[in-house]
PDB file of N, CA and C in Angstrom:
ATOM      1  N   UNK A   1      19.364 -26.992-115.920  1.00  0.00           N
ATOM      2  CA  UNK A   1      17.950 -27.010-115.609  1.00  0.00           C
ATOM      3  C   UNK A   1      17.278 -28.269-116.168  1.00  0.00           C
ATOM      4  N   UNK A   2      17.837 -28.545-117.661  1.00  0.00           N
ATOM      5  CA  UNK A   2      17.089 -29.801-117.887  1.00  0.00           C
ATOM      6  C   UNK A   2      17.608 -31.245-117.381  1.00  0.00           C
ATOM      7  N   UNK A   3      18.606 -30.992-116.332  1.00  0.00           N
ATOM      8  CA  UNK A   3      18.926 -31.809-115.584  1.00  0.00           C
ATOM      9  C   UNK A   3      17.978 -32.463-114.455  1.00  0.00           C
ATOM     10  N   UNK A   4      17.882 -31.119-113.732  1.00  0.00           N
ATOM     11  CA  UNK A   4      16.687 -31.550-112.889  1.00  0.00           C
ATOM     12  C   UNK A   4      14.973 -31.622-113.016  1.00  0.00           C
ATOM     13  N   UNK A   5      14.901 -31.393-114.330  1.00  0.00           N
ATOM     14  CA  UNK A   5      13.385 -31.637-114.686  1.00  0.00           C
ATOM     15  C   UNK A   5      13.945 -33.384-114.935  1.00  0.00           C
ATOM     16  N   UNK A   6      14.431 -33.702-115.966  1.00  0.00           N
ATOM     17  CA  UNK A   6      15.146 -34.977-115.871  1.00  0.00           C
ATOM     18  C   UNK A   6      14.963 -36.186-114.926  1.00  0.00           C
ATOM     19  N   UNK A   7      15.692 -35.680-113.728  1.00  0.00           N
ATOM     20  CA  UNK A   7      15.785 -36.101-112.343  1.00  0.00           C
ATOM     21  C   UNK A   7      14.337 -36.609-111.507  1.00  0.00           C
ATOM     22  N   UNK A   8      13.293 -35.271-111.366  1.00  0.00           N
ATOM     23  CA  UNK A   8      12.434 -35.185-111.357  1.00  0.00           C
ATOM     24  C   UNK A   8      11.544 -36.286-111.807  1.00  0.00           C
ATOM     25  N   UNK A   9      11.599 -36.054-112.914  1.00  0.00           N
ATOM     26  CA  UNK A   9      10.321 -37.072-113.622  1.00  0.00           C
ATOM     27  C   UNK A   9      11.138 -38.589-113.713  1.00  0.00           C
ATOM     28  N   UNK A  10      12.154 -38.812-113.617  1.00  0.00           N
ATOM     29  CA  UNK A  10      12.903 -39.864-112.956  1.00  0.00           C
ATOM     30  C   UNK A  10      12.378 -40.139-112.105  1.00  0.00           C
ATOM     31  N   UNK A  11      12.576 -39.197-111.001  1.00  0.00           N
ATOM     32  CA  UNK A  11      12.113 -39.880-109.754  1.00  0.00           C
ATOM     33  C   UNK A  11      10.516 -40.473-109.223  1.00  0.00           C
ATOM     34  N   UNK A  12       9.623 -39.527-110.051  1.00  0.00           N
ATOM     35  CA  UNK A  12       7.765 -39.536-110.112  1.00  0.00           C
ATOM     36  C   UNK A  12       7.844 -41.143-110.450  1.00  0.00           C
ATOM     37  N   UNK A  13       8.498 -41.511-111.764  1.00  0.00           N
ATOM     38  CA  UNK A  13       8.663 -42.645-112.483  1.00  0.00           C
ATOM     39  C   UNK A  13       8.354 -44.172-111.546  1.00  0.00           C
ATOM     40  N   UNK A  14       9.949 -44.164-111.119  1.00  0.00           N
ATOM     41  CA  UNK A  14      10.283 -44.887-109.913  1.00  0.00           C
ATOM     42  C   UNK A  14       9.210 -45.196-108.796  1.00  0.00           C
ATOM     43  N   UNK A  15       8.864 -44.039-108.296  1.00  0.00           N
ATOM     44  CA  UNK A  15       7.940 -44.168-107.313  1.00  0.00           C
ATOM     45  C   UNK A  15       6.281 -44.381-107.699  1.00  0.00           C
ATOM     46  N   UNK A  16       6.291 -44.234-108.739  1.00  0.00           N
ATOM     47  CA  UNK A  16       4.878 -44.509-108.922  1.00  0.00           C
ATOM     48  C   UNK A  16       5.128 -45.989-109.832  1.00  0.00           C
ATOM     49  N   UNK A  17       5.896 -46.999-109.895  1.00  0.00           N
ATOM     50  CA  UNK A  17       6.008 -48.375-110.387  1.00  0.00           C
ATOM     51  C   UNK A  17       6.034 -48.850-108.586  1.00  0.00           C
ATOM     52  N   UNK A  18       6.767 -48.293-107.852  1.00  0.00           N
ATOM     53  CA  UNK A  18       7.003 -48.628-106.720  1.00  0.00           C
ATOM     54  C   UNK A  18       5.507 -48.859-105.888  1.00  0.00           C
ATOM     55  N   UNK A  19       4.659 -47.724-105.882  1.00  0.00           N
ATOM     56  CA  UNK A  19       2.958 -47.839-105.262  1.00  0.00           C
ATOM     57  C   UNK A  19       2.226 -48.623-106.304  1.00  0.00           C
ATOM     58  N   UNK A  20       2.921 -48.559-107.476  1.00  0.00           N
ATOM     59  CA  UNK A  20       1.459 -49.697-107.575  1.00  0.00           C
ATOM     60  C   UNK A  20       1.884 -51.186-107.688  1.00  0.00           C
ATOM     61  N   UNK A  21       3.278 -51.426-107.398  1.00  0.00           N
ATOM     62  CA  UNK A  21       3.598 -52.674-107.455  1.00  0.00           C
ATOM     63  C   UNK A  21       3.911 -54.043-108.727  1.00  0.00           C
ATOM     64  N   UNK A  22       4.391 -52.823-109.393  1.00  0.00           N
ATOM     65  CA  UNK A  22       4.492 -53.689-110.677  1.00  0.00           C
ATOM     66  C   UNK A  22       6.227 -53.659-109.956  1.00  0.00           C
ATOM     67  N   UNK A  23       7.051 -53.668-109.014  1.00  0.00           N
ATOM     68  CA  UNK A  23       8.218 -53.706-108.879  1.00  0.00           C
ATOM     69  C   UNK A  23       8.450 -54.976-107.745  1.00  0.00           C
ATOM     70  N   UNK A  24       7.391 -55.683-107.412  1.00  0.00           N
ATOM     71  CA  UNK A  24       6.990 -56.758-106.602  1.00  0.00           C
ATOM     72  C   UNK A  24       7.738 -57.538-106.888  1.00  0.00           C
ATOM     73  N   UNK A  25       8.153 -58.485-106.105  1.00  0.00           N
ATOM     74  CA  UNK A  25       9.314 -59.810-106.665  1.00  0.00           C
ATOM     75  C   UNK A  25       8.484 -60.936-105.727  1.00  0.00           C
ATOM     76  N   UNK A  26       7.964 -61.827-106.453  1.00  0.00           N
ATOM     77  CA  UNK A  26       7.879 -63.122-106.041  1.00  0.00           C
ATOM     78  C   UNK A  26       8.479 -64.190-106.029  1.00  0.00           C
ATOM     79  N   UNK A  27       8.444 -64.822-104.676  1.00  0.00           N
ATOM     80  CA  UNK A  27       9.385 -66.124-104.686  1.00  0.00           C
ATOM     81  C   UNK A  27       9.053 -67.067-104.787  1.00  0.00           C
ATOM     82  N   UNK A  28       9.144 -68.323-105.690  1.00  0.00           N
ATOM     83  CA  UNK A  28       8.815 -69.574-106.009  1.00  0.00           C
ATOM     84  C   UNK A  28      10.194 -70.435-105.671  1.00  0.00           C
ATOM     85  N   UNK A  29       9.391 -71.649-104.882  1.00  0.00           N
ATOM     86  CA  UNK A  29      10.318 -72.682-105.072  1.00  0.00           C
ATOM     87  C   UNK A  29      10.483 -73.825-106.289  1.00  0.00           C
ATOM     88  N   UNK A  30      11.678 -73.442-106.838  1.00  0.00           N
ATOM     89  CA  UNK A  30      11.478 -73.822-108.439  1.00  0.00           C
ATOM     90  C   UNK A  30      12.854 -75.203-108.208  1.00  0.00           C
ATOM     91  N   UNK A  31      12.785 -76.387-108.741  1.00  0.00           N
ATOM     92  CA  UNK A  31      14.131 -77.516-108.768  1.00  0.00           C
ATOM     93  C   UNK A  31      13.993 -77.387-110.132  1.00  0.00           C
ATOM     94  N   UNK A  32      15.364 -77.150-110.339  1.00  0.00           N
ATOM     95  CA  UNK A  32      16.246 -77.171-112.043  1.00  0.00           C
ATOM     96  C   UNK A  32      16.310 -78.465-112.131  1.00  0.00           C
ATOM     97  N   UNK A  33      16.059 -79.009-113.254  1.00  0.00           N
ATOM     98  CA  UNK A  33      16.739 -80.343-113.589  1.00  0.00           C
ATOM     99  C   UNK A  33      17.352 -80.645-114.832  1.00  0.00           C
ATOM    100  N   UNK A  34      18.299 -81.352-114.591  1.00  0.00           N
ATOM    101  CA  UNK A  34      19.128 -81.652-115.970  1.00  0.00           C
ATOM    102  C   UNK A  34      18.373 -82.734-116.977  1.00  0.00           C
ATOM    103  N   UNK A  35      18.386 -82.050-118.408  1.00  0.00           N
ATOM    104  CA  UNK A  35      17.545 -82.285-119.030  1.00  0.00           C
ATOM    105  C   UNK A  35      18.700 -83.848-119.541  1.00  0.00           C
ATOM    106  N   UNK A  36      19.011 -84.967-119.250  1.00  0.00           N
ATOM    107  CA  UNK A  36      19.923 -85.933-119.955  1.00  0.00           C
ATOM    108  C   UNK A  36      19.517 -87.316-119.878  1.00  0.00           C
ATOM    109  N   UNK A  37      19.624 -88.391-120.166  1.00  0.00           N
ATOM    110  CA  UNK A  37      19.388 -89.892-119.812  1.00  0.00           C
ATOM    111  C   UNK A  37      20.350 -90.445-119.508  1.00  0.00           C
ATOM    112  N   UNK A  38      19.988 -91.199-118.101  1.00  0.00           N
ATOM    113  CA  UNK A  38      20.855 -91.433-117.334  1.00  0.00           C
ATOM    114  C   UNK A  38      21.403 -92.987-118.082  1.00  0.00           C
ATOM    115  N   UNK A  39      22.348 -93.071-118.027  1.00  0.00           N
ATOM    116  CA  UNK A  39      22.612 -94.873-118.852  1.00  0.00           C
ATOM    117  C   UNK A  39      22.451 -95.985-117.923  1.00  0.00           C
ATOM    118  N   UNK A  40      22.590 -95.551-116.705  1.00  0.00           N
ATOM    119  CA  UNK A  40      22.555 -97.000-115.919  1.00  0.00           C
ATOM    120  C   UNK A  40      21.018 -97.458-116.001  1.00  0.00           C
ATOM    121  N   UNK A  41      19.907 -96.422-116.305  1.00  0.00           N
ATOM    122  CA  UNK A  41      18.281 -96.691-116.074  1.00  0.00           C
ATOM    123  C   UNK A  41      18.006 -97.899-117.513  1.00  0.00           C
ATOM    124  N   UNK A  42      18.098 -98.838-116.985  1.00  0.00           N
ATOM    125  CA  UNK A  42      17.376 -99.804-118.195  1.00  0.00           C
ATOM    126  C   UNK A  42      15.736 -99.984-118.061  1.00  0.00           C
ATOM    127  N   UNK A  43      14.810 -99.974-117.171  1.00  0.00           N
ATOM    128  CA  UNK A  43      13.871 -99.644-117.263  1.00  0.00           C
ATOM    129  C   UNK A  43      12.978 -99.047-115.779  1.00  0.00           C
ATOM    130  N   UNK A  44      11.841 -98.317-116.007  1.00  0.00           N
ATOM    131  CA  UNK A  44      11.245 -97.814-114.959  1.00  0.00           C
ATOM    132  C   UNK A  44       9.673 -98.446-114.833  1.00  0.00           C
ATOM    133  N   UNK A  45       9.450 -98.474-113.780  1.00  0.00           N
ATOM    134  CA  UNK A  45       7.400 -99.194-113.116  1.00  0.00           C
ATOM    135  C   UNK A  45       7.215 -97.007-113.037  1.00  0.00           C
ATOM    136  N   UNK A  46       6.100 -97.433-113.639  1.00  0.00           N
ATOM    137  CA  UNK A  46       5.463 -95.299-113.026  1.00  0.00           C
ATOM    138  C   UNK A  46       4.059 -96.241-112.072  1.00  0.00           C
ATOM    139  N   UNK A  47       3.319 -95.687-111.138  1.00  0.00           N
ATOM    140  CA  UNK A  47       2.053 -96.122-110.721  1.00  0.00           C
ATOM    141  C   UNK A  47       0.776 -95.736-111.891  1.00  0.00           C
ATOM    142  N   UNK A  48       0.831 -95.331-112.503  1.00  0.00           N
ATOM    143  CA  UNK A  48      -0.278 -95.071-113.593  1.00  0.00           C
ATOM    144  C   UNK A  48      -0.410 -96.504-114.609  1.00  0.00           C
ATOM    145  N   UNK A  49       1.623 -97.521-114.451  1.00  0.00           N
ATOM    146  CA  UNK A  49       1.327 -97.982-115.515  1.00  0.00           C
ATOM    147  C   UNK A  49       1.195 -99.729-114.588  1.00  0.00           C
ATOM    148  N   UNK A  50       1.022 -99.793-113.546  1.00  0.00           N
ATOM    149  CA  UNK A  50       1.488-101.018-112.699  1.00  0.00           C
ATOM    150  C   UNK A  50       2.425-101.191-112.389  1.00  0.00           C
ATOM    151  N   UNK A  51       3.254-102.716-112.726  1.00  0.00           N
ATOM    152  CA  UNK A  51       4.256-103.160-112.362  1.00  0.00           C
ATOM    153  C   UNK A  51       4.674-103.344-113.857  1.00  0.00           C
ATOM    154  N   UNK A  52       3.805-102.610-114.545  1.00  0.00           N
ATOM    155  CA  UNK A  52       4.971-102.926-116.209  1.00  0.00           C
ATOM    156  C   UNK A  52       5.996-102.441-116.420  1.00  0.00           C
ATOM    157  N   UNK A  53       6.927-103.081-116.989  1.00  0.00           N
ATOM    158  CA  UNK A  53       8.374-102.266-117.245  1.00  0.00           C
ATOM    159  C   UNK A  53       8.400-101.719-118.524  1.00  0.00           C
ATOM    160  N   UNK A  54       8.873-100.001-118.285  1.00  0.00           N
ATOM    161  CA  UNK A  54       8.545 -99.137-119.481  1.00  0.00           C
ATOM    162  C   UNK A  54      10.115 -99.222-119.469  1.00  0.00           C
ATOM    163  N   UNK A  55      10.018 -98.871-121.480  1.00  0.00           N
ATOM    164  CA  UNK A  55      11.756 -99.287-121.662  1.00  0.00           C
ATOM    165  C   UNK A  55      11.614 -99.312-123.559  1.00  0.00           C
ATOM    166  N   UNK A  56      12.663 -98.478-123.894  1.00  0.00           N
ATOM    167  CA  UNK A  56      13.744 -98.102-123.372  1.00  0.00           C
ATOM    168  C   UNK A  56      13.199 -96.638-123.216  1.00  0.00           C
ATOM    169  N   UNK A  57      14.055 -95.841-121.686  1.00  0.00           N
ATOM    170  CA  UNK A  57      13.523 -95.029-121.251  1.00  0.00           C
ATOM    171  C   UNK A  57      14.955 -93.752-121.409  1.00  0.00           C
ATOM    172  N   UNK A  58      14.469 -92.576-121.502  1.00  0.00           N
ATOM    173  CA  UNK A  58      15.484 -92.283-121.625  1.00  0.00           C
ATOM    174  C   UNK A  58      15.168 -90.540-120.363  1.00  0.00           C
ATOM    175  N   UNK A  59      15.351 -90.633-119.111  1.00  0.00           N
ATOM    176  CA  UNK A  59      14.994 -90.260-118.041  1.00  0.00           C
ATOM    177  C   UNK A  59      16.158 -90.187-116.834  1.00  0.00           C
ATOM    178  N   UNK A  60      16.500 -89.482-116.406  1.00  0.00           N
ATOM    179  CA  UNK A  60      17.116 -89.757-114.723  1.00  0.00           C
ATOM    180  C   UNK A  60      16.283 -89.219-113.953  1.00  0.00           C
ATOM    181  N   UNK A  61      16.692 -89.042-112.537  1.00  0.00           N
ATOM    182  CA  UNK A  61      16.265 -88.973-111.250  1.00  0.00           C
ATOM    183  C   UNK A  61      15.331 -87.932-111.049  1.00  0.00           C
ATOM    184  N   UNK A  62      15.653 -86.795-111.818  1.00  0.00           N
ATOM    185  CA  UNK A  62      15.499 -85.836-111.472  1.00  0.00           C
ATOM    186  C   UNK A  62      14.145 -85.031-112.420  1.00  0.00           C
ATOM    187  N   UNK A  63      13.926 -85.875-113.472  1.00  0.00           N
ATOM    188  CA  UNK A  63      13.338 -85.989-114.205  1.00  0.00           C
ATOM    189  C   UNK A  63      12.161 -86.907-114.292  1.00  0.00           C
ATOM    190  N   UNK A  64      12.461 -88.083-113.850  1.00  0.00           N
ATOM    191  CA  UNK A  64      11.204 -89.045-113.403  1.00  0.00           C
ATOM    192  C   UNK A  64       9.737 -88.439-113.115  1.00  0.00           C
ATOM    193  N   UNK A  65       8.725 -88.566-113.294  1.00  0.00           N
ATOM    194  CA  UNK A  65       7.768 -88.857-112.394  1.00  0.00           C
ATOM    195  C   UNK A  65       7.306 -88.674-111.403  1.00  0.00           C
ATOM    196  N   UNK A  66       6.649 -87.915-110.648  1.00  0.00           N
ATOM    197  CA  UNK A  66       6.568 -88.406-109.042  1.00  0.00           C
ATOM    198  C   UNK A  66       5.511 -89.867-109.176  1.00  0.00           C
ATOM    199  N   UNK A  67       6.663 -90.753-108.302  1.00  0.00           N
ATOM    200  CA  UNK A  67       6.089 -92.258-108.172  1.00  0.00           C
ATOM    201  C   UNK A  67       6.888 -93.421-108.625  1.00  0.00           C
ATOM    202  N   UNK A  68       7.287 -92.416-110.192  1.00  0.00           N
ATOM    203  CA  UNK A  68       8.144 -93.486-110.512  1.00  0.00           C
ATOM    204  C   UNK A  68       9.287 -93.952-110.353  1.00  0.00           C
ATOM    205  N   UNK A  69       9.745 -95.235-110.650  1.00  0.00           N
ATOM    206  CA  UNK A  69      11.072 -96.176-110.443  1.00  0.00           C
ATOM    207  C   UNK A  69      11.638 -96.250-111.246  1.00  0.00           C
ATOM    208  N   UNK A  70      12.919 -96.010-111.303  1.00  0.00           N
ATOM    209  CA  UNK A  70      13.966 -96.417-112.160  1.00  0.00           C
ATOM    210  C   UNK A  70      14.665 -96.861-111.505  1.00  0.00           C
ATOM    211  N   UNK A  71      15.095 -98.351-112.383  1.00  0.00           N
ATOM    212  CA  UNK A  71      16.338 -99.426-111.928  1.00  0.00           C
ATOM    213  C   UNK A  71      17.172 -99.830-113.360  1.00  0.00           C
ATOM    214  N   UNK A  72      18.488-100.320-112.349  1.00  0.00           N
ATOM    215  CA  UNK A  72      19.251-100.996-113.460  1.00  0.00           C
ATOM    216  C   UNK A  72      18.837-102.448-113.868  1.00  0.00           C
ATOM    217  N   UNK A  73      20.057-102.187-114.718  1.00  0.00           N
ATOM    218  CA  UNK A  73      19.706-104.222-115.739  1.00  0.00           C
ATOM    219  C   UNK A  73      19.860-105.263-114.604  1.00  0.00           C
ATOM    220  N   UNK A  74      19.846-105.331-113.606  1.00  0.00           N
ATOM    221  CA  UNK A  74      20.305-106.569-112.519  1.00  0.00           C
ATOM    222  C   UNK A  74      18.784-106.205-111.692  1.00  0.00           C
ATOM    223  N   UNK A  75      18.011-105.063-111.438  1.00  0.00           N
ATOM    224  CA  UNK A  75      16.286-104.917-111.140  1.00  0.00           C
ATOM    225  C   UNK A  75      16.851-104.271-109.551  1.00  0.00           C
ATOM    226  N   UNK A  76      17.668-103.413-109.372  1.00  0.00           N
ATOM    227  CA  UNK A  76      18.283-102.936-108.326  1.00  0.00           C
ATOM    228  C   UNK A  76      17.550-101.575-108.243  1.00  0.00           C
ATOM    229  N   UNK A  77      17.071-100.904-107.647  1.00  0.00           N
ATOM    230  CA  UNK A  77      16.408 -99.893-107.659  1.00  0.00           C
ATOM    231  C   UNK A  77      17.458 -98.715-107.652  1.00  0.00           C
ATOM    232  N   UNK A  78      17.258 -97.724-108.461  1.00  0.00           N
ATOM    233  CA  UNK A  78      18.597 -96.589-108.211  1.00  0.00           C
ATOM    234  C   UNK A  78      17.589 -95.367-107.819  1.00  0.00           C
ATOM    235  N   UNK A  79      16.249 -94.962-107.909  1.00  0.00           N
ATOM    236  CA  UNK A  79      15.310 -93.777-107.424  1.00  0.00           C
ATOM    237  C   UNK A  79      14.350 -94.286-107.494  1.00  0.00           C
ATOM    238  N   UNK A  80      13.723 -93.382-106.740  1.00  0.00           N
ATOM    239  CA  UNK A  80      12.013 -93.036-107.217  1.00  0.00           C
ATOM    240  C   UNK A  80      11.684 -91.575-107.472  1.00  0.00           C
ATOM    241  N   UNK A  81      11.169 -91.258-108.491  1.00  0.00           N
ATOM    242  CA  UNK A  81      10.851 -89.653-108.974  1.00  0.00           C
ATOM    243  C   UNK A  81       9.876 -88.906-108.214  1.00  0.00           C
ATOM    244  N   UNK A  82      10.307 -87.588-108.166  1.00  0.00           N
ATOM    245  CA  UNK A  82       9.670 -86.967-106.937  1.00  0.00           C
ATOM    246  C   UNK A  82       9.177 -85.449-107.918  1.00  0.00           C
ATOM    247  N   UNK A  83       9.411 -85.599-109.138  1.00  0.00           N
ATOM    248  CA  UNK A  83       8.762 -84.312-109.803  1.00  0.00           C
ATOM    249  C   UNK A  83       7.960 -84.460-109.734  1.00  0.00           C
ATOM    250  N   UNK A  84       7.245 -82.740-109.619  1.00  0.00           N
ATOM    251  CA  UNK A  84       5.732 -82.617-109.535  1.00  0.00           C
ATOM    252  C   UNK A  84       5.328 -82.368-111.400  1.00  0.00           C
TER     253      UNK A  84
END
């Protein structure tokens, strides 16, 4: 018997998280990024700072900026950062 009182208020439980929506799942579009410094980046331009070269930076791709540039030691462009 105290199985199904059990059961019971189990089930009230469930269904009443269920109507009021605390069981809701929202979806976000989320990009992971690896938290590391990339070695080839010898320095990056962001648009906030001009055409100055910030350095030494310790940043990759994925991590950047949205706007900013990172290039190698020869001024070769390897990205531009697209985090928000």
């Amino acid at each position: 018997m105290a199985f199904y009182k059990a059961s019971i208020l189990s089930l009230l439980l469930l269904s009443g998280i269920f109507l009021l929506g605390i069981g809701e799942v929202k979806y976000v579009n989320a990009k992971s990024c690896l938290q590391f410094c990339d070695n080839e980046v010898a320095y990056m331009t962001c648009p906030s700072s001009g055409d100055e070269q910030i350095s030494p930076v310790c940043v990759n791709c994925c991590t950047a900026d949205e706007g900013c540039k990172l290039f190698r030691t020869d001024g070769s462009l390897i990205c531009t950062g697209t985090q928000d």
